[in-house]
N, C-alpha and C. Protein backbone atom coordinates (compact mmCIF):
# COMPACT_ATOMS: atom_id res chain seq x y z
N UNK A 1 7.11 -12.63 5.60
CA UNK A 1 6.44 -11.95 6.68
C UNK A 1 5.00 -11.65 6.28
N UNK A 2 4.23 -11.71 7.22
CA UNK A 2 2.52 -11.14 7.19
C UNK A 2 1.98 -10.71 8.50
N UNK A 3 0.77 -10.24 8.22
CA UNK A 3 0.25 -9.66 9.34
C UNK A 3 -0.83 -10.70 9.78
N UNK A 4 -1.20 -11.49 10.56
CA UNK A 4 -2.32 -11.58 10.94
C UNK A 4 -3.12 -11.56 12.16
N UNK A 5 -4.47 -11.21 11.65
CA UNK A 5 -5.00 -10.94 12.97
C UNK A 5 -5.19 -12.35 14.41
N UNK A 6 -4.70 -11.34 15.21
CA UNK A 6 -4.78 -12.66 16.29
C UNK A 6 -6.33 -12.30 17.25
N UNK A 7 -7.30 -11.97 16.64
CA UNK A 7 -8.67 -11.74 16.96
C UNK A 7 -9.64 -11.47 15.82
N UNK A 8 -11.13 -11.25 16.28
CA UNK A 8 -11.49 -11.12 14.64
C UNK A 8 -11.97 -9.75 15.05
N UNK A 9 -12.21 -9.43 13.77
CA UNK A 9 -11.67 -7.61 13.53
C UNK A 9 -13.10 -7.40 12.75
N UNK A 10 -13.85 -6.17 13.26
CA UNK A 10 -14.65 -6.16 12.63
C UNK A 10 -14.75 -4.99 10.80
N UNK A 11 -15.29 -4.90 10.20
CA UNK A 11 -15.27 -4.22 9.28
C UNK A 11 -14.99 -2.51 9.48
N UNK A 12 -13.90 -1.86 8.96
CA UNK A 12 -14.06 -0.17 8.86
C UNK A 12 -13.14 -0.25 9.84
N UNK A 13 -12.66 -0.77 10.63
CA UNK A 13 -11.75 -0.93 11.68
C UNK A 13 -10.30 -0.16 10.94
N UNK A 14 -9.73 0.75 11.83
CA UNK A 14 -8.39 1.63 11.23
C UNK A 14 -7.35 0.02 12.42
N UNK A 15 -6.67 -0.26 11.72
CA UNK A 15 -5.73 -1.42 12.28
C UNK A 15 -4.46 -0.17 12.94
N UNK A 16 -4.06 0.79 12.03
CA UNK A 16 -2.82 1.47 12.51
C UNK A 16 -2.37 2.42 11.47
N UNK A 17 -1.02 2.73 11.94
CA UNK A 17 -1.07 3.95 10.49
C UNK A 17 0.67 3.71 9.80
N UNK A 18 0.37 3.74 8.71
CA UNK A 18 1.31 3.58 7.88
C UNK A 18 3.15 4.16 8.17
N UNK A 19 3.84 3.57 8.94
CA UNK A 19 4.69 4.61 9.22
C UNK A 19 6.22 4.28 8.46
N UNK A 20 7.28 5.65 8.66
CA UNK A 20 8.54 5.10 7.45
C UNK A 20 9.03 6.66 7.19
N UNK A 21 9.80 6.93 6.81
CA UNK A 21 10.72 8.30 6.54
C UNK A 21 9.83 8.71 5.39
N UNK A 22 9.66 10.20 5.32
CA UNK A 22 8.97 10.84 3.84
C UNK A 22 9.72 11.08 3.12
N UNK A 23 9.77 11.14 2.09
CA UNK A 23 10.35 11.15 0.53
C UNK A 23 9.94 12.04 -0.41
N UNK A 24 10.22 12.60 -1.28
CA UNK A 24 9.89 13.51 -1.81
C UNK A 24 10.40 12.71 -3.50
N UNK A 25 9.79 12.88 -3.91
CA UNK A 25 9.93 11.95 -5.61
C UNK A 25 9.04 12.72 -6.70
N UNK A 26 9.88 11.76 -7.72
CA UNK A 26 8.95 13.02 -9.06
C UNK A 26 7.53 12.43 -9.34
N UNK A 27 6.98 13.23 -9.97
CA UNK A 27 5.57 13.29 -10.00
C UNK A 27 5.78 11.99 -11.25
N UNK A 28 6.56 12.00 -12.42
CA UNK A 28 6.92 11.22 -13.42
C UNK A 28 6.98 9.54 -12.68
N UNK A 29 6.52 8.64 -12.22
CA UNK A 29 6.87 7.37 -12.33
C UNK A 29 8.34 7.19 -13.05
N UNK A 30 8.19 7.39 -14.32
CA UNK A 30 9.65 7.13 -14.57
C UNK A 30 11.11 7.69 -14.19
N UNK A 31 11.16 8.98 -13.29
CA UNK A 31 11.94 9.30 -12.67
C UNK A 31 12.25 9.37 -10.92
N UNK A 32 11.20 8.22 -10.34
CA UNK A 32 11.61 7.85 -9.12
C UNK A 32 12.57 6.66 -9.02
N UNK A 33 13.37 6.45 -7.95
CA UNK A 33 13.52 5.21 -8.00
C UNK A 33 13.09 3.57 -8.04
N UNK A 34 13.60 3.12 -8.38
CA UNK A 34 12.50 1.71 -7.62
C UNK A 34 12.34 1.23 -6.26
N UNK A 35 10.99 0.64 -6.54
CA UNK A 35 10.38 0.42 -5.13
C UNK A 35 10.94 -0.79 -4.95
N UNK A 36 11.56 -1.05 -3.46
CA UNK A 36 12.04 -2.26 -3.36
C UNK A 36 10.92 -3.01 -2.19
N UNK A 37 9.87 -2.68 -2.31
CA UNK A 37 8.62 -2.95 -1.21
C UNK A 37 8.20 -2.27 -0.12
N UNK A 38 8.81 -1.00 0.59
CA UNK A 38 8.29 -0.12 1.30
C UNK A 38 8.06 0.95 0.53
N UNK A 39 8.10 1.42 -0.30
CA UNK A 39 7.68 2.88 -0.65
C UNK A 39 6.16 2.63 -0.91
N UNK A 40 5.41 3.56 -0.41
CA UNK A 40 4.25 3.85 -0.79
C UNK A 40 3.87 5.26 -1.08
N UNK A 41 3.55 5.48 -2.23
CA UNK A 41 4.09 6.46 -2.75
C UNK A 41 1.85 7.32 -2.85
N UNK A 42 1.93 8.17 -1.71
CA UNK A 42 1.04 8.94 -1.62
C UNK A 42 0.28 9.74 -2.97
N UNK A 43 -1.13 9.72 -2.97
CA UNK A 43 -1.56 10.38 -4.01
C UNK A 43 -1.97 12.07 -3.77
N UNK A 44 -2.04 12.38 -2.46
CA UNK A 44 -2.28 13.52 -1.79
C UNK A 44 -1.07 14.61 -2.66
N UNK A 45 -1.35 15.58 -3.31
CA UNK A 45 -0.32 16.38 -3.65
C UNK A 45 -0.22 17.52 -2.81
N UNK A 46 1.05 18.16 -2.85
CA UNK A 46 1.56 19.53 -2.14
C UNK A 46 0.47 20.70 -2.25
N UNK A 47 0.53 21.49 -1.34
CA UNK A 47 -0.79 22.63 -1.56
C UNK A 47 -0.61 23.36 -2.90
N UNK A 48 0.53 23.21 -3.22
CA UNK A 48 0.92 24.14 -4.84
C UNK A 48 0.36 22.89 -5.76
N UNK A 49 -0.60 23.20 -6.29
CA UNK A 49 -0.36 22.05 -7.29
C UNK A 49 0.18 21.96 -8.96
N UNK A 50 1.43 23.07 -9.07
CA UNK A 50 2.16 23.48 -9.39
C UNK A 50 3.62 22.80 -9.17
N UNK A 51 3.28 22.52 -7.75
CA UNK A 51 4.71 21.99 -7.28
C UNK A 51 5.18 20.37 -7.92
N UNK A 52 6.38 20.07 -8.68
CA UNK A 52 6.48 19.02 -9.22
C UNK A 52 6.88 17.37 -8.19
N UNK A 53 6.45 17.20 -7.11
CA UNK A 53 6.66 15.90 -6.46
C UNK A 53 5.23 15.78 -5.95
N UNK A 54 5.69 14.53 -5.32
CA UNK A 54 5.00 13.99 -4.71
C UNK A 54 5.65 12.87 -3.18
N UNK A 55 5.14 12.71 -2.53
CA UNK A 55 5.49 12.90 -0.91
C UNK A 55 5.28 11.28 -0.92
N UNK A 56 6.11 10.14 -0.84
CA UNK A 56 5.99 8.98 -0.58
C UNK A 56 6.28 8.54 1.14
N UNK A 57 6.22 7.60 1.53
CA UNK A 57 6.97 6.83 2.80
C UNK A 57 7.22 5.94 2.61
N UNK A 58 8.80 5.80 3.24
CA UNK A 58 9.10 4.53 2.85
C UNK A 58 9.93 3.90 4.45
N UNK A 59 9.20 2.57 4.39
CA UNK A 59 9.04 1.98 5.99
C UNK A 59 10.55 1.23 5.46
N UNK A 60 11.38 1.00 4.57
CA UNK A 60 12.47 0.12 4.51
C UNK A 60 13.20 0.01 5.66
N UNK A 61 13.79 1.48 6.31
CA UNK A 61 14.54 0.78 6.96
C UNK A 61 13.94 1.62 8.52
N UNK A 62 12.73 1.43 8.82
CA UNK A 62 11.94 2.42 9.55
C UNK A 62 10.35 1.52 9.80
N UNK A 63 9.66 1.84 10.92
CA UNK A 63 8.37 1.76 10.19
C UNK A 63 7.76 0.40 11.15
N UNK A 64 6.19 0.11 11.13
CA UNK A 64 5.93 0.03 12.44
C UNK A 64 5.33 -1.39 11.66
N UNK A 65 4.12 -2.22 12.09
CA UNK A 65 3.98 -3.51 11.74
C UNK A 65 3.26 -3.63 10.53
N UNK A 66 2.39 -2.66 9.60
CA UNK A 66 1.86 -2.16 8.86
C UNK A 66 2.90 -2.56 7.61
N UNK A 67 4.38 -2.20 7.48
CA UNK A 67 4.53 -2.58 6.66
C UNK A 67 4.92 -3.69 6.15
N UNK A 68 4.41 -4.70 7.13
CA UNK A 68 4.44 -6.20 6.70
C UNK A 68 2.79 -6.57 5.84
N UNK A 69 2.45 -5.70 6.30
CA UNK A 69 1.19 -6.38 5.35
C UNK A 69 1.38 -6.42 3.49
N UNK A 70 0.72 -7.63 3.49
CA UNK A 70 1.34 -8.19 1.73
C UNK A 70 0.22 -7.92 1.01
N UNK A 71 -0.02 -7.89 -0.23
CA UNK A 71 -0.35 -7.75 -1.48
C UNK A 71 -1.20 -8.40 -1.56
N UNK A 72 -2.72 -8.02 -2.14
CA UNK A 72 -4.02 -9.17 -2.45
C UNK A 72 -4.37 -8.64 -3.38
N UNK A 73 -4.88 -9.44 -4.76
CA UNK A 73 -6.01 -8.52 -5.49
C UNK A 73 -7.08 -8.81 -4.71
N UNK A 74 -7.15 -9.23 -4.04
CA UNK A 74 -8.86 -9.89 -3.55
C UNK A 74 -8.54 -9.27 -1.80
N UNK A 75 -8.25 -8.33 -1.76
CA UNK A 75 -7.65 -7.53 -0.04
C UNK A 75 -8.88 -7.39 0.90
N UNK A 76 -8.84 -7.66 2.56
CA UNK A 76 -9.62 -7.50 3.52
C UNK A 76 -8.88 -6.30 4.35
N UNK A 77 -8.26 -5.23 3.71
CA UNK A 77 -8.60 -3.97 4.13
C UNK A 77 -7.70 -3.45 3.15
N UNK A 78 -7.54 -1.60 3.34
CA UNK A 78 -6.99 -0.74 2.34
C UNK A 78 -6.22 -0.23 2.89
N UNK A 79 -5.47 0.81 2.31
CA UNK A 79 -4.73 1.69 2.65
C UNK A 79 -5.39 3.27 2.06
N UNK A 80 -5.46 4.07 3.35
CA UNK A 80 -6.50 5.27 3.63
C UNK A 80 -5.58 6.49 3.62
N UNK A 81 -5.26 7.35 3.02
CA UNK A 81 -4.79 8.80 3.07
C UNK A 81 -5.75 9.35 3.85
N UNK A 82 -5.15 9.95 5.12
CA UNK A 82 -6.43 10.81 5.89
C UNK A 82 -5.43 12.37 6.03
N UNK A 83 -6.22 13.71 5.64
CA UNK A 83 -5.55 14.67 6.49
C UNK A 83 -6.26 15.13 6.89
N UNK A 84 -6.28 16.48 7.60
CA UNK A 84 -6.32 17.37 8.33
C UNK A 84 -6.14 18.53 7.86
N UNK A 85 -5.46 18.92 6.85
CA UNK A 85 -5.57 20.02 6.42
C UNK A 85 -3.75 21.05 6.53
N UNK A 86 -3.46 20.20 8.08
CA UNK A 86 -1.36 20.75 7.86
C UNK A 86 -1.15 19.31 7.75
N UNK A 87 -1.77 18.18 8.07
CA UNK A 87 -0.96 16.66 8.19
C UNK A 87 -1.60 15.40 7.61
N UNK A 88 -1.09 15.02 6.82
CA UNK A 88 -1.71 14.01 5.76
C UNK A 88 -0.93 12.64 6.61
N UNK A 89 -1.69 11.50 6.69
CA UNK A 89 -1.01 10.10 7.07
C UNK A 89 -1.47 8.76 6.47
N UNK A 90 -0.89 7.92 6.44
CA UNK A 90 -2.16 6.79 5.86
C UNK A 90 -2.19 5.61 6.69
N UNK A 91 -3.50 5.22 6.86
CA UNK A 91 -3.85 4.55 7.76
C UNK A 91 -4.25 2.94 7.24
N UNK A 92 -3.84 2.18 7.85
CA UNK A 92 -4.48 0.54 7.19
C UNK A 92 -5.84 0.07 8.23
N UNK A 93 -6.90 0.01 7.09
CA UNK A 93 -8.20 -0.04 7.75
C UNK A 93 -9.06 -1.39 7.10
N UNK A 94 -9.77 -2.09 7.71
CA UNK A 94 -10.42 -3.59 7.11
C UNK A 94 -11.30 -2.72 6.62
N UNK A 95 -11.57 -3.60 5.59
CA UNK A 95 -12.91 -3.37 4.51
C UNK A 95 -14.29 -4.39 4.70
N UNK A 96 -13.38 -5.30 5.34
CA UNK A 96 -14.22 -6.54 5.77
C UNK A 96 -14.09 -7.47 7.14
N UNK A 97 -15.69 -7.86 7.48
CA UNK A 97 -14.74 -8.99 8.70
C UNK A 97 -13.93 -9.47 8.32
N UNK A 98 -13.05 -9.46 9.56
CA UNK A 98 -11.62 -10.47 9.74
C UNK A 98 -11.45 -11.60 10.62
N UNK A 99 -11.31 -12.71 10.63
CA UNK A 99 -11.58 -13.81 11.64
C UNK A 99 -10.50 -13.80 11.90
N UNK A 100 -10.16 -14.07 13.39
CA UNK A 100 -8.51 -14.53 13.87
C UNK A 100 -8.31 -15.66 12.83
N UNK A 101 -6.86 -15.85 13.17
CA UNK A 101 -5.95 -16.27 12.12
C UNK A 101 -5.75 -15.92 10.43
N UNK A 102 -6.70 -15.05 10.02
CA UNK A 102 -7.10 -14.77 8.55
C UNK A 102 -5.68 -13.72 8.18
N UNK A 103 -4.90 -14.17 7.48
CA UNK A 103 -4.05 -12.43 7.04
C UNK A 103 -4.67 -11.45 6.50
N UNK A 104 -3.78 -10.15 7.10
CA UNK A 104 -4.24 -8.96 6.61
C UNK A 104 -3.92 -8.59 5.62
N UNK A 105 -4.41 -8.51 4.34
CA UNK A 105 -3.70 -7.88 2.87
C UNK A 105 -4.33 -6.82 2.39
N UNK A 106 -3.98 -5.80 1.55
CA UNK A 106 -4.40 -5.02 0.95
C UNK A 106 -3.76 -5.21 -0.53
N UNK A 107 -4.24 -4.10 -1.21
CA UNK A 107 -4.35 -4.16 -3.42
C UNK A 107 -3.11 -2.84 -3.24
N UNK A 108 -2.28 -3.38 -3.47
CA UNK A 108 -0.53 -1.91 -3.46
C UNK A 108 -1.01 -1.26 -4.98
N UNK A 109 -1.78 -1.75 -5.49
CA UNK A 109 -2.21 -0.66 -6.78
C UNK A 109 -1.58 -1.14 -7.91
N UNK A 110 -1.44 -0.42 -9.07
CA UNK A 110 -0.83 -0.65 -10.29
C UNK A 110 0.45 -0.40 -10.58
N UNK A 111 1.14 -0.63 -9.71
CA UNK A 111 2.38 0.21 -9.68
C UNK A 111 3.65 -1.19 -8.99
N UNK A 112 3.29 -2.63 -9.47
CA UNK A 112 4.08 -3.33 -8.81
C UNK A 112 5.62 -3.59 -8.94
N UNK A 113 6.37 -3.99 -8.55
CA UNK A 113 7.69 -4.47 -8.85
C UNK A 113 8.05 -5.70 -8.29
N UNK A 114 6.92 -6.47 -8.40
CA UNK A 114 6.95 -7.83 -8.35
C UNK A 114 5.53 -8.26 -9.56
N UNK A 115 6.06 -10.09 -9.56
CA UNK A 115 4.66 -10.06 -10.66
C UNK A 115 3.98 -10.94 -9.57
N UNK A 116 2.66 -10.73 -9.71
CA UNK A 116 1.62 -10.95 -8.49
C UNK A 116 0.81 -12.29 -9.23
N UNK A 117 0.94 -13.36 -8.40
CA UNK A 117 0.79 -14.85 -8.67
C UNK A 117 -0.64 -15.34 -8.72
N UNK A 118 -1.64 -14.30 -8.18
CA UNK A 118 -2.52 -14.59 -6.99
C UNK A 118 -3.56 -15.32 -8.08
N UNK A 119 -3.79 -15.96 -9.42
CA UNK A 119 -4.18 -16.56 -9.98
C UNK A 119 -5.65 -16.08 -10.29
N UNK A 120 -5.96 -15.16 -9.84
CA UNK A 120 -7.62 -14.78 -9.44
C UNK A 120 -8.29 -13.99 -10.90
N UNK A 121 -9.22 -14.54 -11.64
CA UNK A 121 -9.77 -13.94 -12.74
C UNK A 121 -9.93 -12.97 -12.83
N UNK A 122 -9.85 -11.62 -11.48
CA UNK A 122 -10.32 -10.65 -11.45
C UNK A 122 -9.17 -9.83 -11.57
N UNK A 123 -7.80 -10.73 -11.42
CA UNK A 123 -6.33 -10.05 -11.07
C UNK A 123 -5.49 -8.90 -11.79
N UNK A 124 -5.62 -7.60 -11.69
CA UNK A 124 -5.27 -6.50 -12.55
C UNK A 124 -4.10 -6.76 -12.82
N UNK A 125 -3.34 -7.83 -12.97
CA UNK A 125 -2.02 -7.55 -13.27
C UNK A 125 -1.78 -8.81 -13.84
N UNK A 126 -2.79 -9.64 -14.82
CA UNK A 126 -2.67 -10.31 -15.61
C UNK A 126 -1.54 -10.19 -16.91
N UNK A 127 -1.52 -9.20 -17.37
CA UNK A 127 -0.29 -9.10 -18.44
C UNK A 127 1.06 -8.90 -17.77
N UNK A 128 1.43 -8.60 -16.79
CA UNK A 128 2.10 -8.96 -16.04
C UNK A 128 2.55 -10.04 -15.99
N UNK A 129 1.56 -10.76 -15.34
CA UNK A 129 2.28 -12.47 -15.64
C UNK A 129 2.34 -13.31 -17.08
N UNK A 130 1.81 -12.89 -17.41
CA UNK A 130 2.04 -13.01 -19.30
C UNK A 130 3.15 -13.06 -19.29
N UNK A 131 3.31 -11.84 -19.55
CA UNK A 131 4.55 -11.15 -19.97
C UNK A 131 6.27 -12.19 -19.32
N UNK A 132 5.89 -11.93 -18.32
CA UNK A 132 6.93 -12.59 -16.97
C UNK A 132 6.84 -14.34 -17.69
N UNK A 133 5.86 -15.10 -17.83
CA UNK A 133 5.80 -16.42 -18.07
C UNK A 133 6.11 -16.73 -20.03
N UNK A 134 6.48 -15.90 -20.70
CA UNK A 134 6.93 -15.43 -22.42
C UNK A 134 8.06 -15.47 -22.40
């Protein structure tokens, strides 16, 4: 599955907003579960910042066309935490023109559970594929 645009999209453009059940997980990486490709696991913390989680969404079995968009190191838009101050959401927004037919990808961060192929010199997840191809 992918997203692409069926028009061209200009730059800064909010495409839609990230949607999926909230979650509540440990602040530890090593004591959440694994991501099986919807969790997106928010950097926004609780007003306590005291309080030990952190607030993910996860579109698995939920969740609107947003979470088809796939993985780029080289991405033509992001994923945006916006709040308000009672309501935090995240929004998928281009970073760049988009020409119809072009897919929409964004960078899911350092945090993968897949190894990312995308061959690109610039690709943060080079030892990754090391590692995976050893």
């Amino acid at each position: 599955m992918a997203v692409v645009a069926t028009e061209d999209i200009d730059a800064g453009e909010v495409l839609d907003e990230y949607l999926g059940e909230l979650e509540h997980l440990s602040v530890n990486p090593a004591g959440r579960p694994r991501n099986e490709g919807y969790r997106l696991v928010m950097t926004q913390r609780p007003e306590r910042p005291t309080h030990p989680i952190r607030v993910a969404i996860n579109a698995a079995d939920m969740g609107g066309l947003m979470h088809f968009v796939n993985h780029s190191c080289a991405p033509v838009a992001q994923l945006i935490e916006v709040a308000n101050g009672r309501r935090t959401t995240v929004v998928v927004a281009t970073t760049e023109h988009i020409r119809e037919g072009e897919e929409i990808t964004v960078d899911y961060g350092t945090d993968l559970w897949f190894v990312c192929r995308c061959g690109l010199e610039t690709c943060r997840h080079r030892e990754i594929q090391k590692e995976q191809d050893t």
